[in-house]
C-alpha atoms as a PDB file:
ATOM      1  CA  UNK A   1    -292.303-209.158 -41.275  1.00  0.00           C
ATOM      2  CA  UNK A   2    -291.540-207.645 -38.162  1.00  0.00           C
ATOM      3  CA  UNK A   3    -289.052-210.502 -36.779  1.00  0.00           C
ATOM      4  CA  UNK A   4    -287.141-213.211 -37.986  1.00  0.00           C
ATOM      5  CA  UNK A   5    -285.744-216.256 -36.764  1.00  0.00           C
ATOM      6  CA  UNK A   6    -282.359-215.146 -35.338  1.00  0.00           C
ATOM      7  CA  UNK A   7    -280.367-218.636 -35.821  1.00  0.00           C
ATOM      8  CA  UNK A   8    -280.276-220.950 -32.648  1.00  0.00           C
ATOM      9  CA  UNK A   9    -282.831-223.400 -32.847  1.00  0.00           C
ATOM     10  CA  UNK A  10    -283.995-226.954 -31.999  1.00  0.00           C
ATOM     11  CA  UNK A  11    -286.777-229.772 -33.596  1.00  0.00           C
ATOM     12  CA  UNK A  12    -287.545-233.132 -32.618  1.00  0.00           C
ATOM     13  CA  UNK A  13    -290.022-235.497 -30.916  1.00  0.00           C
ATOM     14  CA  UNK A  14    -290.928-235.212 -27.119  1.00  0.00           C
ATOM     15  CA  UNK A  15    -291.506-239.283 -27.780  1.00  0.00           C
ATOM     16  CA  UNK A  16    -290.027-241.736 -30.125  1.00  0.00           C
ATOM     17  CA  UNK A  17    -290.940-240.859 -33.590  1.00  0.00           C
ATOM     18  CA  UNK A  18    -293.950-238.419 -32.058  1.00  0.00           C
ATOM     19  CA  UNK A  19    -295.897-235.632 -30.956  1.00  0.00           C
ATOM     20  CA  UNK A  20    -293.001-232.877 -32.591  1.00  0.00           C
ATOM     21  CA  UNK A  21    -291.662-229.605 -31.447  1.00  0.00           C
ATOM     22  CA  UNK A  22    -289.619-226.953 -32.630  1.00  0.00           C
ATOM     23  CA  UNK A  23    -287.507-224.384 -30.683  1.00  0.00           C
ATOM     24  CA  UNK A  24    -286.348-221.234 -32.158  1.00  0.00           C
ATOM     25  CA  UNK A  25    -284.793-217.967 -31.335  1.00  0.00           C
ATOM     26  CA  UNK A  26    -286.958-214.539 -32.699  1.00  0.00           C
ATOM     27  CA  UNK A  27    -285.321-211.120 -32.665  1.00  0.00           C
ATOM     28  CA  UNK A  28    -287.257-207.969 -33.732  1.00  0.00           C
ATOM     29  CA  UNK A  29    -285.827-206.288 -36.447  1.00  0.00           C
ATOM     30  CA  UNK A  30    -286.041-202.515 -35.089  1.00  0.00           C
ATOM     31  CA  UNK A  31    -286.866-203.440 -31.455  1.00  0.00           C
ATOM     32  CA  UNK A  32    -284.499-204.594 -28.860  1.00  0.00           C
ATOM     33  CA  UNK A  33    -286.805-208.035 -28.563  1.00  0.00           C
ATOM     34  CA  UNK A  34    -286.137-211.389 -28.417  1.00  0.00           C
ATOM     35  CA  UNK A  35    -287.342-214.370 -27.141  1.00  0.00           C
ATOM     36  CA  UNK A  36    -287.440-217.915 -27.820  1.00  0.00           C
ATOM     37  CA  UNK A  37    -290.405-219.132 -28.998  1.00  0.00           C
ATOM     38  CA  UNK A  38    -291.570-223.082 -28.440  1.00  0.00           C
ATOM     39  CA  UNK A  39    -294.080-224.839 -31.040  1.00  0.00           C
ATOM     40  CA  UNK A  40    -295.018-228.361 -29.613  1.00  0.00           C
ATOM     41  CA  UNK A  41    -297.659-231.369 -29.284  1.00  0.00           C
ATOM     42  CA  UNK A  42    -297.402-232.706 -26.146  1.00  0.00           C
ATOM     43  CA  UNK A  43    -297.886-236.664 -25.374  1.00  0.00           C
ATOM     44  CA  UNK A  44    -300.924-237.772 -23.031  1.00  0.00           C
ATOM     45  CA  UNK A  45    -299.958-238.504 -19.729  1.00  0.00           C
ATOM     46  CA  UNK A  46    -296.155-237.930 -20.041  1.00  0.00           C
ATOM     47  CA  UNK A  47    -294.137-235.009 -20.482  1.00  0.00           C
ATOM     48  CA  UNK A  48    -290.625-236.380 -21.116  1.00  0.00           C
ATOM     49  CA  UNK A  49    -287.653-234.761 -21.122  1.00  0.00           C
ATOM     50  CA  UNK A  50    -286.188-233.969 -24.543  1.00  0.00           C
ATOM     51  CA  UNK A  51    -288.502-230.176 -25.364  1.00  0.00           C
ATOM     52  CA  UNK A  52    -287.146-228.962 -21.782  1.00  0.00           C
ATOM     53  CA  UNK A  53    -283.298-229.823 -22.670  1.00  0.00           C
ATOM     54  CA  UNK A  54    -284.052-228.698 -25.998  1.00  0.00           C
ATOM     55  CA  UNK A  55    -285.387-225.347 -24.644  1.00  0.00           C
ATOM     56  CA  UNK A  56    -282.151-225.442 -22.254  1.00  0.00           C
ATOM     57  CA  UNK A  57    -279.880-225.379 -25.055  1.00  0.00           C
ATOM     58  CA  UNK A  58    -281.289-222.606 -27.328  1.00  0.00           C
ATOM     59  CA  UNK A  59    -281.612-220.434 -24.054  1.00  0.00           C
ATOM     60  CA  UNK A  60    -278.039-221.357 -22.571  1.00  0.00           C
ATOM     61  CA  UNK A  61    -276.579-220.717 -26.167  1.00  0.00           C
ATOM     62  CA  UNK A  62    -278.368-216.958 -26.805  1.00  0.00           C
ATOM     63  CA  UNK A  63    -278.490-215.959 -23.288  1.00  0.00           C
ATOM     64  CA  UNK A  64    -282.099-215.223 -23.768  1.00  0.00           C
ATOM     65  CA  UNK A  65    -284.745-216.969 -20.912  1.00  0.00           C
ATOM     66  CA  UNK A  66    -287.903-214.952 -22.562  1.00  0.00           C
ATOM     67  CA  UNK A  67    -289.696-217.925 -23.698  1.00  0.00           C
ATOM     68  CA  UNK A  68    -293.233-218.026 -25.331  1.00  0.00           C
ATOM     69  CA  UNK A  69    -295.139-221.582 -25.244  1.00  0.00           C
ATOM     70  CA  UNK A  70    -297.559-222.207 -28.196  1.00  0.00           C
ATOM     71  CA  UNK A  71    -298.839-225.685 -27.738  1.00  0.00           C
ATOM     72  CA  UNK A  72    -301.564-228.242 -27.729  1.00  0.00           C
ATOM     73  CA  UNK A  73    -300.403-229.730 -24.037  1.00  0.00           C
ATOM     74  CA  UNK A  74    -303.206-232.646 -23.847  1.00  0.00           C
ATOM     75  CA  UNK A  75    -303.072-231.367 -20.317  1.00  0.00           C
ATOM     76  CA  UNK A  76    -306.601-230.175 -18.207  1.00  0.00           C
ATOM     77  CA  UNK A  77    -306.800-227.488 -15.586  1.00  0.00           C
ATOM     78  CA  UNK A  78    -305.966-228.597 -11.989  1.00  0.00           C
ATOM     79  CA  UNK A  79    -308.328-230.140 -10.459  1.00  0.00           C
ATOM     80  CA  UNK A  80    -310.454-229.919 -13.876  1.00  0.00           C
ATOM     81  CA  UNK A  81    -312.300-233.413 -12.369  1.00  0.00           C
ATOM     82  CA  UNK A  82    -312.024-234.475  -8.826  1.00  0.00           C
ATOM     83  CA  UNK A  83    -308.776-236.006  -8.146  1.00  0.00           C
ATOM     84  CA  UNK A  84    -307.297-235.335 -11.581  1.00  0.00           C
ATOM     85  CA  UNK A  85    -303.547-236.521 -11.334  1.00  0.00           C
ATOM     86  CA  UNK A  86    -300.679-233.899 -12.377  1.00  0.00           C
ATOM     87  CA  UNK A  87    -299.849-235.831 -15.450  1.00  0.00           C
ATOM     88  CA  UNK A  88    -303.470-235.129 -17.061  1.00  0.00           C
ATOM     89  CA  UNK A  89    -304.148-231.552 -15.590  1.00  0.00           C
ATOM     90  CA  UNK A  90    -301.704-229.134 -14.837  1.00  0.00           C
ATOM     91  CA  UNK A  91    -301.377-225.164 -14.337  1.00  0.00           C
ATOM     92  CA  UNK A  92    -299.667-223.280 -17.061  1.00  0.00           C
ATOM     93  CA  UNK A  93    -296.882-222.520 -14.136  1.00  0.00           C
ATOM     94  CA  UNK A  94    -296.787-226.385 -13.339  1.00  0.00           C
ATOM     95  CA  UNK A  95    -296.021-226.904 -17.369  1.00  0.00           C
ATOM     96  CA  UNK A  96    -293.263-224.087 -17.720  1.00  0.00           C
ATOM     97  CA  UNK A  97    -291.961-225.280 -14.290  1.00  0.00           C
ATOM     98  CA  UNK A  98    -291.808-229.204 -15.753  1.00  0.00           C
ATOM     99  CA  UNK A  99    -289.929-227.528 -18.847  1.00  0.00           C
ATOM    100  CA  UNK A 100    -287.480-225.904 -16.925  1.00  0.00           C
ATOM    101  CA  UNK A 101    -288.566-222.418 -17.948  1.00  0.00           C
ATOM    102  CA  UNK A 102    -286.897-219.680 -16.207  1.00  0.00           C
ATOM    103  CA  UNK A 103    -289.864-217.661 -13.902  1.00  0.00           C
ATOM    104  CA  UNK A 104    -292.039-219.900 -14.300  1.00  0.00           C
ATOM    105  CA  UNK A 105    -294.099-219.065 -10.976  1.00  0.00           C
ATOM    106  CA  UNK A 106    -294.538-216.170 -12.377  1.00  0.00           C
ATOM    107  CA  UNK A 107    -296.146-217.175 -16.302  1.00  0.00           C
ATOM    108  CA  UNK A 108    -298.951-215.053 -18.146  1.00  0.00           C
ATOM    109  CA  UNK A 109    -301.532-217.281 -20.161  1.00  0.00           C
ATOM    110  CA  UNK A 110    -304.384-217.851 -22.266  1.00  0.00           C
ATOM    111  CA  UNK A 111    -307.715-218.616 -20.808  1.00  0.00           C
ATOM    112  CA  UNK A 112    -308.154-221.669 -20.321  1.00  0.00           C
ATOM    113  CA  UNK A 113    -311.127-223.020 -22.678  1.00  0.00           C
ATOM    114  CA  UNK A 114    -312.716-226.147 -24.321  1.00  0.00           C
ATOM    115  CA  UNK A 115    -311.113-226.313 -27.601  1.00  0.00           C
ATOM    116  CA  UNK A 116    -310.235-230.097 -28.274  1.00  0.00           C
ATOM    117  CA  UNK A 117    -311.444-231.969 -29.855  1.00  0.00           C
ATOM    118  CA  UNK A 118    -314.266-232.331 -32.399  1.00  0.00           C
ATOM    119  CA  UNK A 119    -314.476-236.345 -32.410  1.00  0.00           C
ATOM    120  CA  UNK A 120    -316.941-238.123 -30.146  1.00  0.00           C
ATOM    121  CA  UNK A 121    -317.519-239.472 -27.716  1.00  0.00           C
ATOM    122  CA  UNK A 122    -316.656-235.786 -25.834  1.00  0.00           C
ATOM    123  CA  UNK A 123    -316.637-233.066 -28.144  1.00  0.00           C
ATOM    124  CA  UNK A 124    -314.506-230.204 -26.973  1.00  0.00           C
ATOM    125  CA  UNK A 125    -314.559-231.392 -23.712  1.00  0.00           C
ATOM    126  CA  UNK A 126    -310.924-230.460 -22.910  1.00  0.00           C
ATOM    127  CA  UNK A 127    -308.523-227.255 -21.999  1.00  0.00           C
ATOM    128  CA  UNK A 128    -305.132-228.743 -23.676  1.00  0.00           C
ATOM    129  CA  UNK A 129    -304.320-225.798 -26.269  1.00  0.00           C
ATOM    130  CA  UNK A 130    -302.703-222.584 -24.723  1.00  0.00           C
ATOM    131  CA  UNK A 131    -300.587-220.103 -24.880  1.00  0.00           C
ATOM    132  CA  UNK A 132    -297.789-219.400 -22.309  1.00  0.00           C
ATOM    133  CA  UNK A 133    -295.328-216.383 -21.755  1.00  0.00           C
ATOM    134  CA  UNK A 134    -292.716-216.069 -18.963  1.00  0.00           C
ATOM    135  CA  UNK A 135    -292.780-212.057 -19.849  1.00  0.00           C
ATOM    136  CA  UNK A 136    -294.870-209.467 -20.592  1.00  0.00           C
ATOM    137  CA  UNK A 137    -297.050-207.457 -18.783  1.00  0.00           C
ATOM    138  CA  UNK A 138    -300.653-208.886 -19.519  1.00  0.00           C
ATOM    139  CA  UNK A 139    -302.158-211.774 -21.959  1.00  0.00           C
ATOM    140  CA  UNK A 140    -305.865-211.993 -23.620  1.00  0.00           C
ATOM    141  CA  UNK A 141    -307.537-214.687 -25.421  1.00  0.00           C
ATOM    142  CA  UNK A 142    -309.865-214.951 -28.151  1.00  0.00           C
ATOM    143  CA  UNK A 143    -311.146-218.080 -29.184  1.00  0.00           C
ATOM    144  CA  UNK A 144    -312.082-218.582 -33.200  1.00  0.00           C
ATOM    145  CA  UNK A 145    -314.317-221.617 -34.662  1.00  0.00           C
ATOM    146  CA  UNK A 146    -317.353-221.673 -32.101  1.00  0.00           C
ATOM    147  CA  UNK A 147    -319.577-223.345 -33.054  1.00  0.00           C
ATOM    148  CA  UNK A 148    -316.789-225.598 -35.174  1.00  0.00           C
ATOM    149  CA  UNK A 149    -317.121-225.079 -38.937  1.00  0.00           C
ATOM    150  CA  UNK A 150    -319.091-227.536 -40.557  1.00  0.00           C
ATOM    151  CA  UNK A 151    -315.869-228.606 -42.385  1.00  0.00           C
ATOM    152  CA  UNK A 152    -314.246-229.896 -39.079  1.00  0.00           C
ATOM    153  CA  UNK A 153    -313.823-233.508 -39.244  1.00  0.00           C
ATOM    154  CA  UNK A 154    -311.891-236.109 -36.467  1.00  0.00           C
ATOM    155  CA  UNK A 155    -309.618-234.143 -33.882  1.00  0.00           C
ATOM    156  CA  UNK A 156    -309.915-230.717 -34.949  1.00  0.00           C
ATOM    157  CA  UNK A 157    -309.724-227.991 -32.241  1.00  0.00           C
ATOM    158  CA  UNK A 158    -311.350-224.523 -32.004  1.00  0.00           C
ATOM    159  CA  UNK A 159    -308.394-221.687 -32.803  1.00  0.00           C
ATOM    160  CA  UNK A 160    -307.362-219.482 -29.864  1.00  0.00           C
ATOM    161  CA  UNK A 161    -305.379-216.242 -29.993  1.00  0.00           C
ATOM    162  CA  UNK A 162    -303.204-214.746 -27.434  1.00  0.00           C
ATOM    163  CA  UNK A 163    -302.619-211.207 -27.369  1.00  0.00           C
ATOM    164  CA  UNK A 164    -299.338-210.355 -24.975  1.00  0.00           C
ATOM    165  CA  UNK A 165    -298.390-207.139 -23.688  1.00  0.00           C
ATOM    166  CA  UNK A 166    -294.796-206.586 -23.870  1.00  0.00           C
ATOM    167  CA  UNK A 167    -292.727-203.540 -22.817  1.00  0.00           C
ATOM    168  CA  UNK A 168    -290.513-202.470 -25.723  1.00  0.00           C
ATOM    169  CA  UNK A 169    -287.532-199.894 -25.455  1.00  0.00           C
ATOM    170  CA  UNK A 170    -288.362-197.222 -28.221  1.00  0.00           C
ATOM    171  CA  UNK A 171    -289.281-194.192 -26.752  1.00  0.00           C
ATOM    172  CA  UNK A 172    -292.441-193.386 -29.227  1.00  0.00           C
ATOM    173  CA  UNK A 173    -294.181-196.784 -28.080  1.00  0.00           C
ATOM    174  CA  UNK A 174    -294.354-197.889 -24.519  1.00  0.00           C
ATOM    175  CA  UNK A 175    -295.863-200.842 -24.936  1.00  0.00           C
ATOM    176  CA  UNK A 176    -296.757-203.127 -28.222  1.00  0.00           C
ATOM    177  CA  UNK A 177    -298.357-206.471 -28.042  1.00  0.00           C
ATOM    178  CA  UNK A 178    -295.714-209.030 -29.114  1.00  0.00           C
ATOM    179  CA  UNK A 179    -298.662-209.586 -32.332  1.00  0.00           C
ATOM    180  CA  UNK A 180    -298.149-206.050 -33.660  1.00  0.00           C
ATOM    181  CA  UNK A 181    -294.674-206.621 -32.658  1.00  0.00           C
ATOM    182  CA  UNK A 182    -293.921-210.083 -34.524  1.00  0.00           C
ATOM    183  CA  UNK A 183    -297.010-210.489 -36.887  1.00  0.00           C
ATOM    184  CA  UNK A 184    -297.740-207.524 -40.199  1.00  0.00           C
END
């Protein structure tokens, strides 16, 4: 392990007694990296307010605004059916910018794809699951399970992997992706 939780950190419900998040602070053990990094299961049609204080506090209390957004946001591209109100399809900025999240004009992402959900009547009809960085240079995706296993039962959605490039300070490497950086 790479990095390691660094202390500050937040958990709760975005709803009452639902869809959970957690918020916690990562710091690289040899690299001068951290950022906060933001687990969550957003509600349909409402966003609330309790992950963007939450987020608040753990960046107001390290002083660190690099945030990383790992979520299933039940939330469509703009525009992703003809007059598709902003509380069921929004732009990766729009979502960072609802949460508060410092530079959030200026967000990287994961493609945008049909990974949710297995269970009829639409089948992996929607764009909710992404991957959201308000640093870094550049982001990939890869999406896993297509076709869906043939284990995949009810609401299961296809895996997607984000690959962000993130300027580090050691003079050997110029630039790591925050995987090799976090993850082995």
């Amino acid at each position: 392990r790479r990095a390691s939780a660094a202390g500050a950190g937040e958990r709760g419900c975005m709803v009452q007694d639902d869809r959970p998040y957690v918020v916690q602070l990562f710091e690289h053990r040899t690299e001068d990296l951290k950022l906060v990094v933001v687990g969550a299961h957003f509600p349909h049609r409402q966003l609330g307010s309790a992950l963007g204080e939450a987020i608040q506090r753990v960046v107001n209390s390290t002083g660190v605004d690099a945030t990383l957004l790992i979520a299933d946001t039940n939330m469509n591209r703009p525009s992703a059916w003809p007059l598709c109100p902003a509380s069921l399809c929004a732009s990766s900025a729009d979502i960072m910018k609802a949460l508060g999240v410092a530079r959030a004009a200026e967000v990287l992402a994961t493609d945008l794809l049909k990974t949710c959900c297995l269970n009829p009547p639409y089948g992996f009809a929607f764009e909710f699951d992404r991957v959201i960085a308000n640093f870094g240079t550049a982001m990939t995706t890869e999406l896993h399970d297509d076709p869906a296993p043939g284990w995949a039962v009810g609401a299961f959605h296809k895996g997607i992997t984000a690959r962000l490039i993130v300027p580090v300070s050691n003079s050997a490497v110029t630039m790591r992706t925050v995987e090799e950086v976090l993850i082995s």
